[in-house]
Protein backbone atom coordinates (compact mmCIF):
# COMPACT_ATOMS: atom_id res chain seq x y z
CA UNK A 1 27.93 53.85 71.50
CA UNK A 2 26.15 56.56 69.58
CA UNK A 3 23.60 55.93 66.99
CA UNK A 4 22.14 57.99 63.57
CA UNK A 5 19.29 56.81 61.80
CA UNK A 6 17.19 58.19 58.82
CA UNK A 7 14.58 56.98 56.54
CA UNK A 8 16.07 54.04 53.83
CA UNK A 9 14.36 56.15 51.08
CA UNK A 10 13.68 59.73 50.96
CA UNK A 11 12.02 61.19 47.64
CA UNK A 12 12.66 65.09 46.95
CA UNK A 13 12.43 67.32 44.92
CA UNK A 14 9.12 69.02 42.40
CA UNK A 15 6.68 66.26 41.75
CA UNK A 16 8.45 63.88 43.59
CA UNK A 17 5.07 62.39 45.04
CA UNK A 18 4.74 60.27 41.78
CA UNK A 19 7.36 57.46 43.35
CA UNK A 20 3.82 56.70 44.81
CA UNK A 21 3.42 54.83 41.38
CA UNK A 22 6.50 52.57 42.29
CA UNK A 23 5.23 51.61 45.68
CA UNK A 24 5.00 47.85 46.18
CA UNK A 25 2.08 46.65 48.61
CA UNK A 26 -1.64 45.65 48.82
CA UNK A 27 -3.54 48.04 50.69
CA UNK A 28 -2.43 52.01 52.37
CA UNK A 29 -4.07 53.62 55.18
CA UNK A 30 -3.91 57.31 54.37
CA UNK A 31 -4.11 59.07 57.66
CA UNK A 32 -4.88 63.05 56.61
CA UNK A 33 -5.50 66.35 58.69
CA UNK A 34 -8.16 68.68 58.54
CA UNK A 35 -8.95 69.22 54.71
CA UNK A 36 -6.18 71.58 52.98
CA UNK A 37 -4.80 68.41 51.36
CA UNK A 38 -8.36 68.06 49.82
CA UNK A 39 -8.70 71.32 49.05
CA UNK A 40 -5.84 71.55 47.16
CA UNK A 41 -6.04 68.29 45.58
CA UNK A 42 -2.97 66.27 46.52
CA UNK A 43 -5.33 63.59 48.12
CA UNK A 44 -6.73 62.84 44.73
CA UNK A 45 -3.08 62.83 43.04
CA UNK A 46 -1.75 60.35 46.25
CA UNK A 47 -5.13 58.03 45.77
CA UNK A 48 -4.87 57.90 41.92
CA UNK A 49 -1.20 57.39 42.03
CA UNK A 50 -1.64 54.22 44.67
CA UNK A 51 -4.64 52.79 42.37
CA UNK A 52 -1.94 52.88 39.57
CA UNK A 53 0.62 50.90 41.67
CA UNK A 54 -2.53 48.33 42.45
CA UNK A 55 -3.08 49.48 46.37
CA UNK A 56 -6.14 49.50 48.16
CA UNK A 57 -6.71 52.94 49.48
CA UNK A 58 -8.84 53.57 52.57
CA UNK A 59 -8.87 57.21 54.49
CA UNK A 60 -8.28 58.36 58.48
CA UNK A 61 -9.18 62.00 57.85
CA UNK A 62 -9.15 65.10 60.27
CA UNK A 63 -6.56 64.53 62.68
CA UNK A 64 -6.73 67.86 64.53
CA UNK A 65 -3.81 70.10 65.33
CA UNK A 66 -2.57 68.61 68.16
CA UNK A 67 -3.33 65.41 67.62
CA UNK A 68 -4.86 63.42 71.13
CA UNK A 69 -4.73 60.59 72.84
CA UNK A 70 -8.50 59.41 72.01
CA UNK A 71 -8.02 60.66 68.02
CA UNK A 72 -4.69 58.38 68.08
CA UNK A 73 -6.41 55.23 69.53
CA UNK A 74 -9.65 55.59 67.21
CA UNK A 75 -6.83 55.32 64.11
CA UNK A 76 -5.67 52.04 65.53
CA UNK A 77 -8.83 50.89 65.40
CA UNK A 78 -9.24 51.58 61.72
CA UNK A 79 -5.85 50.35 60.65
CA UNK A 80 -6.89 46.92 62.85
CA UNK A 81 -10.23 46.91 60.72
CA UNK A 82 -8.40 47.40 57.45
CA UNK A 83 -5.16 45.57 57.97
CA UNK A 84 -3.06 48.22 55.83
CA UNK A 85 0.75 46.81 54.88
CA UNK A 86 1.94 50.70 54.31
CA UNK A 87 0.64 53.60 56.88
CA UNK A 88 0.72 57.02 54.70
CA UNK A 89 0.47 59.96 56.58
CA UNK A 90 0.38 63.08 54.42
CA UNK A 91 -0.35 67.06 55.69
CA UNK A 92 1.54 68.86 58.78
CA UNK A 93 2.64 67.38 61.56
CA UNK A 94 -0.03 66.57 63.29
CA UNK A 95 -1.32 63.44 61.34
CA UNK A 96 2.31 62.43 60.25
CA UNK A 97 2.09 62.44 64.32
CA UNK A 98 -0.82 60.98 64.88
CA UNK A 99 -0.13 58.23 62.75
CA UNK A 100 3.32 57.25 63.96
CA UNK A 101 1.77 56.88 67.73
CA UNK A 102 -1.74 54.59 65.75
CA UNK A 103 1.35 52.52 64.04
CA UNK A 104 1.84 51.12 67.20
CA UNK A 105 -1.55 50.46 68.65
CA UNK A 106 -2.19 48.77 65.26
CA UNK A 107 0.35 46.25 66.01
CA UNK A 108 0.50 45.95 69.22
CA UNK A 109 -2.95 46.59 70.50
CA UNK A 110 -2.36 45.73 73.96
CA UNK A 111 0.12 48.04 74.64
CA UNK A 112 -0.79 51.36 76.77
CA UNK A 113 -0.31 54.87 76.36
CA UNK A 114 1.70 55.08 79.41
CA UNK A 115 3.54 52.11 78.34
CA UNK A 116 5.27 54.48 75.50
CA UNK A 117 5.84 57.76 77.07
CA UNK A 118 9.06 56.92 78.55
CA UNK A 119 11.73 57.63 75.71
CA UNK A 120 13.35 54.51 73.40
CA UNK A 121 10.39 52.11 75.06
CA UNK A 122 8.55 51.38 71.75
CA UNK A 123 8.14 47.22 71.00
CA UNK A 124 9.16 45.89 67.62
CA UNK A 125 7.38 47.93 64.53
CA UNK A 126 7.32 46.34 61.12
CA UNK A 127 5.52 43.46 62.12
CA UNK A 128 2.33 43.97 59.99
CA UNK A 129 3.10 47.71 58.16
CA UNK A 130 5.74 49.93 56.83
CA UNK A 131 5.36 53.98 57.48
CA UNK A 132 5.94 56.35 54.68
CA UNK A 133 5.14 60.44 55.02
CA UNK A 134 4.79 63.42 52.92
CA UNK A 135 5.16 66.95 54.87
CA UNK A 136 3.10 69.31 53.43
CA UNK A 137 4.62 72.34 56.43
CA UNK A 138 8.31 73.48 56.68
CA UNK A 139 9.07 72.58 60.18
CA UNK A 140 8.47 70.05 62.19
CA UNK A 141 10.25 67.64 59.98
CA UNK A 142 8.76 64.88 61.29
CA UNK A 143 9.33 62.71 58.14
CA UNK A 144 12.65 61.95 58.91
CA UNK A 145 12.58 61.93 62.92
CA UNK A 146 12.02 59.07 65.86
CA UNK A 147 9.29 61.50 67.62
CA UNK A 148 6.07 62.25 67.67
CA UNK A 149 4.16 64.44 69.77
CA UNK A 150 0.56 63.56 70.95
CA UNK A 151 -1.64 65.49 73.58
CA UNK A 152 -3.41 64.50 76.39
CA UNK A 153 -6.08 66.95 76.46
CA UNK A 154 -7.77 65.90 79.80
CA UNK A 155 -4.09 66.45 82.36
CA UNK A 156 -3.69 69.73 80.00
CA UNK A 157 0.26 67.49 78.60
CA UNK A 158 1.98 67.15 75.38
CA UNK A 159 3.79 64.03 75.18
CA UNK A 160 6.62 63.69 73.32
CA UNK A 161 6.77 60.24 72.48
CA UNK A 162 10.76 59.16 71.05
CA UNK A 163 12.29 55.72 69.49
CA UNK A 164 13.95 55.04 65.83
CA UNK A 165 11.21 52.20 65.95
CA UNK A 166 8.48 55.21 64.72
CA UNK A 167 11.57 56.88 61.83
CA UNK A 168 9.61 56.45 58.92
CA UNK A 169 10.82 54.00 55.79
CA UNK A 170 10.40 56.32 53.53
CA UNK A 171 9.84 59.95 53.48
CA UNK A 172 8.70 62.41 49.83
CA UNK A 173 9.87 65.87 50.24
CA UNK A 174 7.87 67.31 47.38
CA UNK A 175 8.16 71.42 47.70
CA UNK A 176 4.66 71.82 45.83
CA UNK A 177 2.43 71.20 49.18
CA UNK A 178 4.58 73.28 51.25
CA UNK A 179 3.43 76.10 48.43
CA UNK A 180 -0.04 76.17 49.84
CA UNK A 181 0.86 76.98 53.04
CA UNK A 182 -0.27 80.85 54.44
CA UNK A 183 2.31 83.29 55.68
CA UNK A 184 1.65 82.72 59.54
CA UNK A 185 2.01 79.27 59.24
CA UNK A 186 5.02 79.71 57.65
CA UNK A 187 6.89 81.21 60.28
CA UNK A 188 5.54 79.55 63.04
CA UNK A 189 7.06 76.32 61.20
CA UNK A 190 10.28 77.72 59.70
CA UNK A 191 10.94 79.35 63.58
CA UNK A 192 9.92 75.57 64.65
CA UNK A 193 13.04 74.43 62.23
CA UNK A 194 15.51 77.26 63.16
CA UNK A 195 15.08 76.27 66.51
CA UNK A 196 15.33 72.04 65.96
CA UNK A 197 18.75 72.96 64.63
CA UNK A 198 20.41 75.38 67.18
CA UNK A 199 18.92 73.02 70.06
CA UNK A 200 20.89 69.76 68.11
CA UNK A 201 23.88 71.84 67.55
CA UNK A 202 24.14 72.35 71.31
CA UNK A 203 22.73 69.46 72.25
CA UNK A 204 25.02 66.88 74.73
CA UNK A 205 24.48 64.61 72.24
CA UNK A 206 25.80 66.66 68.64
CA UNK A 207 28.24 64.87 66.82
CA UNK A 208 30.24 64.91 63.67
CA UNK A 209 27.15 63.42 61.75
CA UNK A 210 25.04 65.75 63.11
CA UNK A 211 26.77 69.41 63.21
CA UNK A 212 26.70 69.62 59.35
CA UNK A 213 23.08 69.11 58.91
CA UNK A 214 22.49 71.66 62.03
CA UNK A 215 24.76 74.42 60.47
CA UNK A 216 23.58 74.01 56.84
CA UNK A 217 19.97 73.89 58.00
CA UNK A 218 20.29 77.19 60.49
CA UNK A 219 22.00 79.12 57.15
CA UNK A 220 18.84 77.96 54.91
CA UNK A 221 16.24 79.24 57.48
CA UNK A 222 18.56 82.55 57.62
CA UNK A 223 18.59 82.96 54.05
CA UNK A 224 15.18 81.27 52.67
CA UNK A 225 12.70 81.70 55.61
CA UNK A 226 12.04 85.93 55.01
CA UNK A 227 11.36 85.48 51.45
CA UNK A 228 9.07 82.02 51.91
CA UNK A 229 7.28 84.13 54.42
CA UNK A 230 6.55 86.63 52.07
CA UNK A 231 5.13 84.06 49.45
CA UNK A 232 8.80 83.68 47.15
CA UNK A 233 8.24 80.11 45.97
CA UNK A 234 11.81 79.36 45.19
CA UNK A 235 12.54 80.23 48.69
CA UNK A 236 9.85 78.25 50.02
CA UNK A 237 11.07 75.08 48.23
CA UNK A 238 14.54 75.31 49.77
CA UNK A 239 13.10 76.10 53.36
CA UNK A 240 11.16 72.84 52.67
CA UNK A 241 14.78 71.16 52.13
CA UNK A 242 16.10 72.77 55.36
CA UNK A 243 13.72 72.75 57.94
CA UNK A 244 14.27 68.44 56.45
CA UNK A 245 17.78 68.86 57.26
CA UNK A 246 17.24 70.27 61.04
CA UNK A 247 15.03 67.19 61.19
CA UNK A 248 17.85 64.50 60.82
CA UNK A 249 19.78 66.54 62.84
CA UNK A 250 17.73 66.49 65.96
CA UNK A 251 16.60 63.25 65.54
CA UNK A 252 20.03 61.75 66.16
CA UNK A 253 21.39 64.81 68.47
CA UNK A 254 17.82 65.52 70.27
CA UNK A 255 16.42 68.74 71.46
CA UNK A 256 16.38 70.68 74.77
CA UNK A 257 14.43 72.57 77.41
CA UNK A 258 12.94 74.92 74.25
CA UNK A 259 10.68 72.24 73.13
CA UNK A 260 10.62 70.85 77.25
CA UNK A 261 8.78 74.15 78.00
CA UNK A 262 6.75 74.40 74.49
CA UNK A 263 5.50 70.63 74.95
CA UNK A 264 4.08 71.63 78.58
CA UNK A 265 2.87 75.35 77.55
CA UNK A 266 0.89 74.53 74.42
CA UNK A 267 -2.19 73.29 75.48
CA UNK A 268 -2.28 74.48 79.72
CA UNK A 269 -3.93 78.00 79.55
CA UNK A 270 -7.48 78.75 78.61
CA UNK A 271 -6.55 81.59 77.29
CA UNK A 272 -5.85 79.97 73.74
CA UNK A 273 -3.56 77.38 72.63
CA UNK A 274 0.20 78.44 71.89
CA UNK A 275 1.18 76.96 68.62
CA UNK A 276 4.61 75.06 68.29
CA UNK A 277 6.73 77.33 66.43
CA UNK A 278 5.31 80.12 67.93
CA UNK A 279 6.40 78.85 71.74
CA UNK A 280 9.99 78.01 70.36
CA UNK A 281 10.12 81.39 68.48
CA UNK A 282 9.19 82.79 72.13
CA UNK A 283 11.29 80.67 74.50
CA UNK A 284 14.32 80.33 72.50
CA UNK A 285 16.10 83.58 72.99
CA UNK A 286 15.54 83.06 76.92
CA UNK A 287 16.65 79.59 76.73
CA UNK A 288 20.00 80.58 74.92
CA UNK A 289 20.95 83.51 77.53
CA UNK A 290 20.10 80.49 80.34
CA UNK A 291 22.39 77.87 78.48
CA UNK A 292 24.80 80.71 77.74
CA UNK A 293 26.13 80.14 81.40
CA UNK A 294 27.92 76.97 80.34
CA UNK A 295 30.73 77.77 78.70
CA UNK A 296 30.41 74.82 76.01
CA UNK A 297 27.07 76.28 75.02
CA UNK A 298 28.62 79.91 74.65
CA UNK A 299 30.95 78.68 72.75
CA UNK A 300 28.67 76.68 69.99
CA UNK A 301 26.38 79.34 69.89
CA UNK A 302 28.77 81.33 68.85
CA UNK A 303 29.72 79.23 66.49
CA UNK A 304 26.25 79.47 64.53
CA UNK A 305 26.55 83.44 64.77
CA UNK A 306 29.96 83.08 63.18
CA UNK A 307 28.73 80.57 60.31
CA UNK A 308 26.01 82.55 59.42
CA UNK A 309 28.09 86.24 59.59
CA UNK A 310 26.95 87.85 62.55
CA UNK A 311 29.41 90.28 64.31
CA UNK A 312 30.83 90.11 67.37
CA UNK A 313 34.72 90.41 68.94
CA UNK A 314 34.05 87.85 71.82
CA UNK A 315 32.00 84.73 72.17
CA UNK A 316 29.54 86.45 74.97
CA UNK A 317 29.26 89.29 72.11
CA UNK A 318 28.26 86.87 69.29
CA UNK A 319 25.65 84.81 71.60
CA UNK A 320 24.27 88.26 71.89
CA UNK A 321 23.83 89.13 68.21
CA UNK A 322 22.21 85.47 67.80
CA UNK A 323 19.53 86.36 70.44
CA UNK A 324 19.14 89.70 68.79
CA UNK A 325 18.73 87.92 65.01
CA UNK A 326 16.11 85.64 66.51
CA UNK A 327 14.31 88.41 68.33
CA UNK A 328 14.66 90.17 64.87
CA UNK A 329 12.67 87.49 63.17
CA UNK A 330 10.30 87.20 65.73
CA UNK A 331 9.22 91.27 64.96
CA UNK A 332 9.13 90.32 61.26
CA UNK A 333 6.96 87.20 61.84
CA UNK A 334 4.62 88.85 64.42
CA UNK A 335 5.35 86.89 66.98
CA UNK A 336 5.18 88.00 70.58
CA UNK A 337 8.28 88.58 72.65
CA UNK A 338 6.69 87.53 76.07
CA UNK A 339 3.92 85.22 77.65
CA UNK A 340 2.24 88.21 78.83
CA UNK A 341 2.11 89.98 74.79
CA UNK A 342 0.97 86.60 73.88
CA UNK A 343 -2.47 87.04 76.32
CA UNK A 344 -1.51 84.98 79.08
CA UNK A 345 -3.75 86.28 82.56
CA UNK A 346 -1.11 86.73 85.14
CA UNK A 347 -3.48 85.20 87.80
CA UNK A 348 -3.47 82.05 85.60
CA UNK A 349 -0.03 82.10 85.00
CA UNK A 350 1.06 82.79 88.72
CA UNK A 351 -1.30 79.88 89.60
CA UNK A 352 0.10 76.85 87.14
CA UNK A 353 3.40 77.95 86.64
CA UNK A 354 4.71 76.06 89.36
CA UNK A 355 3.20 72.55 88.47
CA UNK A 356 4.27 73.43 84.47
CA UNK A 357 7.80 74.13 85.18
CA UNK A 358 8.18 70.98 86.99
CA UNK A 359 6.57 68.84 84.26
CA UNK A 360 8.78 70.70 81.73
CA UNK A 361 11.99 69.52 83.92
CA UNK A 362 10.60 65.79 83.50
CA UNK A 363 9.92 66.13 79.63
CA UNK A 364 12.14 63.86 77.21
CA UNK A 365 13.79 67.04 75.23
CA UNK A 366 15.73 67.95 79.23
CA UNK A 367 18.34 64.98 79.35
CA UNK A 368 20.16 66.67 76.61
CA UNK A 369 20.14 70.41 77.26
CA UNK A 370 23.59 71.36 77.53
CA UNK A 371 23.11 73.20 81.21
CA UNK A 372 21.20 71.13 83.73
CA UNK A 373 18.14 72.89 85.20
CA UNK A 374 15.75 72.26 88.37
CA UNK A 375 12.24 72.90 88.66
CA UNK A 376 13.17 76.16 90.79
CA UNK A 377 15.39 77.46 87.86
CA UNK A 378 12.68 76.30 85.19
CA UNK A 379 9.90 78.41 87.03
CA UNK A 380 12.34 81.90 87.37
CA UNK A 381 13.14 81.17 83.30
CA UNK A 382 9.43 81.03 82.86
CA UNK A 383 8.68 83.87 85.13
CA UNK A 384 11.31 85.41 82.96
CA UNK A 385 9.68 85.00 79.63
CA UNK A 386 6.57 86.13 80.68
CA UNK A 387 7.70 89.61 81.97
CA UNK A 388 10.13 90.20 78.91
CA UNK A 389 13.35 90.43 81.80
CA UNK A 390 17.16 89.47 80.70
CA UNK A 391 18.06 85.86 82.10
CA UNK A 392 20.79 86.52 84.42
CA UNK A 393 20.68 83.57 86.98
């Protein structure tokens, strides 16, 4: 038996953050990023818009990119202070993140980290809050999904924590916060989306529910994400709508070894952090020439080259033009081609690789890539992507 679940409301659309008015409950927790929300003053418009409704508002500010363990547990703590009856997460998403994993620990404060890490383990939510979020990035969706992704900054992890349990109840779409985003953010998210939609459309789990929301959501990204990059408004509202579509995809459909070896690359080298979207911008033309070996994810791939008009007489020839789309973007977007270009010391790399690729096998997005893969084969893909070389095993 398969399952699909979204949000019961979702609210889109210009100035669709007033439903805040309409909201019925007695106090919110407000759980915030860094300070762009601030800045731009959509705090103020959420806080005036809850006084109006009659809601107590009380703020969890500067979750940081990333969100960790300790910064996830010191929310719970707050919400169990406050005793909020709606969680509202608002920014990228890293607090809508963050805030999902303190939702738990608020009601259920005995429960462990380690207690949640293994996929669809989450107890009963609902019991003392309901979860609303507001995206202000064009990517990660989050609004709409049963994941969240915390770090664990001391073993070097990303956890991606999964269960309809943490789908929010309601989700506001409102395209004027993803206007304040900058260009390189931008990418890095929309890549993030592109690649949440061609991992659920070849996905062992994609469906009839889910294909449609993949395919529409790849052919916004194709057509809108160039133009939001370069600061077209119009296109950045409808990437806002599409990278929400890849979402409810790959929510229902899941992921694959993309966002496996993004989760366990993102925070392991000291040589910087590798963003999100960035990684997946990096890893995913690799990951489709690996995949291409199965012959049921050749043929879907070439089945998003075909629906968004790329040439090609065979299936291996259309898989092909994909890759070559993707690396296209990635030259447009500035984003590096290999682990090496990115800054990555080969030393370092020659030295962890080996542990990473076998805590990539073991993340939640592998159970549904559509070609199996060993730690063995995770390392050469790796090894692959940091040298720039054609995937051929």
């Amino acid at each position: 038996m398969n399952r699909f679940t979204l949000p019961r409301d979702l609210y889109w659309g210009k100035g669709s953050l007033e439903f805040l008015k309409q909201l019925d409950g007695k106090k919110a927790i407000l759980v915030l990023g860094g300070g762009s929300m601030k800045k731009f003053g959509f705090v103020d418009k959420v806080t005036s818009y809850l006084k109006e409704a009659g809601i107590e508002v009380k703020l969890f500010e500067n979750v940081e990119p990333d969100p960790s363990v300790e910064t996830v547990m010191k929310g719970a703590a707050a919400m169990r202070e406050f005793e909020p009856d709606w969680i509202i997460a608002m920014g990228g998403g890293s607090p809508i993140d963050a805030a999902k994993a303190m939702w738990v620990f608020y009601e259920y404060p005995e429960t462990t980290f380690e207690a949640i890490i293994q996929p669809f383990s989450f107890p009963t939510l609902r019991q003392k809050a309901k979860f609303l979020a507001i995206p202000s990035t064009s990517g990660t969706a989050t609004e709409v999904t049963a994941f969240s992704v915390i770090t664990d900054y001391a073993k070097g992890i990303k956890y991606p924590l999964a269960d309809f349990n943490i789908t929010p109840d309601v989700a506001i779409v409102d395209p004027e916060l993803a206007e304040t985003m900058p260009a390189h953010l931008t990418a890095y998210t929309g890549m993030d989306a592109l690649t949440h939609a061609i991992e659920a459309y070849v996905s062992t789990l994609n469906g009839p529910f889910t294909d449609p929301l993949a395919l529409k959501a790849i052919a916004m990204v194709n057509d809108y994400l160039p133009e939001s990059y370069k600061g077209d408004m119009a296109a950045r509202e409808q990437m806002h709508y599409g990278q929400c579509l890849a979402g409810m995809a790959f929510s229902n459909a899941l992921l694959g070894i993309v966002h496996s070896m993004a989760h366990k690359t993102g925070a392991a080298f000291s040589t910087g952090h590798i963003t999100h979207g960035l990684a997946n911008a990096m890893y995913l033309p690799y990951v489709i020439q690996y995949n291409a070996k199965d012959a049921a994810a050749l043929k879907r791939y070439a089945e998003i080259a075909r629906s968004i008009n790329l040439k090609g007489d065979t299936d291996e020839e259309l898989m092909k033009a994909l890759c070559a789309k993707i690396d296209a973007l990635n030259v447009e977007f500035s984003i590096p081609k290999t682990l090496k270009e990115f800054g990555i010391k080969e030393d370092e790399f020659n030295e962890k690789i080996a542990a990473i690729a076998e805590l990539a096998v073991g993340d939640a997005c592998t159970g549904s890539n559509p070609r199996a893969i060993d730690p063995k084969q995770m390392e050469q893909l790796f090894r692959c992507i940091y040298d720039g070389k054609a995937v051929e095993f």
